[in-house]
Each structure stands twice: as structure tokens, then as C-alpha cells.
Protein backbone atom coordinates (compact mmCIF):
# COMPACT_ATOMS: atom_id res chain seq x y z
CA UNK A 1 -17.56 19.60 -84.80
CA UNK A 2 -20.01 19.21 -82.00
CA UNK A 3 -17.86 17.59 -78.63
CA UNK A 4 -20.35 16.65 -76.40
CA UNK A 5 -18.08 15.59 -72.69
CA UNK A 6 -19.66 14.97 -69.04
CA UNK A 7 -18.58 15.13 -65.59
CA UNK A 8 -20.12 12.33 -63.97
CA UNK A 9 -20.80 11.17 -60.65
CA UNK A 10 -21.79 7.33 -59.45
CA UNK A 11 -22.73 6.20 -55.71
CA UNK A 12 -23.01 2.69 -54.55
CA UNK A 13 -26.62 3.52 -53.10
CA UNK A 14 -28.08 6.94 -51.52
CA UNK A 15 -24.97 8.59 -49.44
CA UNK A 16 -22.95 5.88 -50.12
CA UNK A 17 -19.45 5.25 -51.58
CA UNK A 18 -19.16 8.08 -54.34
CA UNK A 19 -16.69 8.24 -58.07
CA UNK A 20 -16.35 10.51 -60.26
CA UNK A 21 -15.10 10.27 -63.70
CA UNK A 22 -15.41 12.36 -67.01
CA UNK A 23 -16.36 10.93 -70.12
CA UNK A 24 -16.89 11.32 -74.11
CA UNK A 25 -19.99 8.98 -73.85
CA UNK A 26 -22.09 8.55 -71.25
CA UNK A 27 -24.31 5.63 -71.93
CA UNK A 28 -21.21 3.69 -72.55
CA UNK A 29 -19.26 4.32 -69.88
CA UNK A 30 -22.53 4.24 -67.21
CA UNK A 31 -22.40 0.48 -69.07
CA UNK A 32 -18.68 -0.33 -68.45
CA UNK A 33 -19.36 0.83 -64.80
CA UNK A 34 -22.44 -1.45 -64.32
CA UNK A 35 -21.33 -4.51 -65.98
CA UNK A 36 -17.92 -4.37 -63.81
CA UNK A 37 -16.14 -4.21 -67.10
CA UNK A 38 -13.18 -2.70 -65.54
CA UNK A 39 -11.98 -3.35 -62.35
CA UNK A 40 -11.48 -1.05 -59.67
CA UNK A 41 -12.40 1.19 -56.89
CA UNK A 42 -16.36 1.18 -58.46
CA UNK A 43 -16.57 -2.95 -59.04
CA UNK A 44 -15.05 -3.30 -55.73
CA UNK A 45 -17.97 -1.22 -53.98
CA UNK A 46 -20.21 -1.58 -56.19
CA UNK A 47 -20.46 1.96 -57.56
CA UNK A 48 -23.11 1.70 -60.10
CA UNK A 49 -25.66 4.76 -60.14
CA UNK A 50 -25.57 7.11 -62.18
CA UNK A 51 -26.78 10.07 -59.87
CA UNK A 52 -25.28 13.57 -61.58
CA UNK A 53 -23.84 14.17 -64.53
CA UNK A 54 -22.88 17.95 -66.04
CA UNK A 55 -22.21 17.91 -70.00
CA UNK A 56 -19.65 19.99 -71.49
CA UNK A 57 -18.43 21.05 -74.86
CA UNK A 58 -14.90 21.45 -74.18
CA UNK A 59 -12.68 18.72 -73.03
CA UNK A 60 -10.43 21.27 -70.91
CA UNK A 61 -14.07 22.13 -68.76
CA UNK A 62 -14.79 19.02 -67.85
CA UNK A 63 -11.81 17.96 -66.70
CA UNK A 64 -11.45 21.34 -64.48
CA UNK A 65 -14.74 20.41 -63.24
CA UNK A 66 -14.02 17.11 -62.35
CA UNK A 67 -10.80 17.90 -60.64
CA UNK A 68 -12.96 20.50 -58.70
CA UNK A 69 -15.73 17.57 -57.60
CA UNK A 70 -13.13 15.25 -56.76
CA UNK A 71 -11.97 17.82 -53.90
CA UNK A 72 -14.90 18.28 -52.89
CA UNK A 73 -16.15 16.80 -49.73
CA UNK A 74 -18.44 13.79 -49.47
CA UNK A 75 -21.27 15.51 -47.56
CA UNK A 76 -20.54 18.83 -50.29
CA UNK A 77 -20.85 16.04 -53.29
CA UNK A 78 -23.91 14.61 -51.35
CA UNK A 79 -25.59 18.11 -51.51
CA UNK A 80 -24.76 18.66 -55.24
CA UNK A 81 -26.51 15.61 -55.56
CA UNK A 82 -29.56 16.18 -53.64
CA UNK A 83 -29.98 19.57 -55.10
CA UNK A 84 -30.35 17.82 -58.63
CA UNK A 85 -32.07 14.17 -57.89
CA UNK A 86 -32.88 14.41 -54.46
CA UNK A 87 -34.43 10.64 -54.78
CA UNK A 88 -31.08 9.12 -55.62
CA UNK A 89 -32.91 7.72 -58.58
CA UNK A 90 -30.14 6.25 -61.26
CA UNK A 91 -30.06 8.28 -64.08
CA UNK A 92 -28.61 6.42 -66.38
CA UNK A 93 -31.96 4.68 -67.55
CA UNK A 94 -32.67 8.20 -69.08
CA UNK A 95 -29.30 8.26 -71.00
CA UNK A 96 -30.33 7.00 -74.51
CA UNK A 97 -31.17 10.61 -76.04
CA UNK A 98 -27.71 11.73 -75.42
């Protein structure tokens, strides 16, 4: 069986309010986030960007690794970030070949 999972990260707008979240599809859940379909911490503020995501074949990774992000501070997420899509640019528009 091929598990595909990702470690995702969202941000209101450049170094602004940050989530992350893991996730057995991507597209879907960038969607859910965007269209406010559940509420929360990211429709409150907004968090709608898709601005790094890490996939994963094994469920048990990607949750260590999104434990490990969410301990992370902002400025440390912020650099993670910047080292990948410096631009901020929303990723999610690229997310259909997944």
C-alpha cells in the first residue's frame, strides 16, 4: 500500500499567525482550511496559506514531526519557512499532482 501523509504548515500572511497540522490529503485539507470549513484557531485568524509542507510515508513520522514543529519557536518556524519559499507564496495552488 502506498501511505502518502504531510506535515503541514499555514500562516495568515508572511510572519504572521502560524498552524500546523498533519494530514492524509493535502489538497483537501488546504480546502477545509480556506473555505473556513471548520472552525477554529485558523478561521479565527485567518490562517489560510499553505507555506511548507513535508510528506511522509509513515503515519508515526509525521506525527513526530509535527509534534517537533509545533515546539518550535515562531521565528525557528519562520526560518524553516524562508529556507523553503522564501516569497511566502501559497503553495497550495501547486497541490493537484499530489
Amino acid at each position: 500500500m502506498n501511505n502518502r501523509y504531510w506535515v503541514y504548515l499555514l500562516a495568515s500572511a508572511p510572519r504572521g499567525y502560524l498552524y500546523v497540522g498533519v494530514t492524509n490529503n493535502l489538497p483537501r485539507r488546504c480546502y477545509e482550511h480556506r473555505e473556513k470549513i471548520i472552525q477554529g484557531h485558523t478561521a479565527k485568524y485567518n490562517i489560510t496559506q499553505l507555506v511548507y509542507y513535508q510528506e511522509f510515508t509513515e503515519i508515526t513520522e509525521a506525527i513526530r514531526r509535527e509534534k517537533q514543529l509545533k515546539r518550535y519557536s515562531r521565528q525557528l518556524k519562520f526560518q524553516i519557512v524562508e529556507e523553503h519559499n522564501p516569497s511566502w507564496k501559497d503553495l497550495s495552488k501547486t497541490l493537484q499532482a499530489l
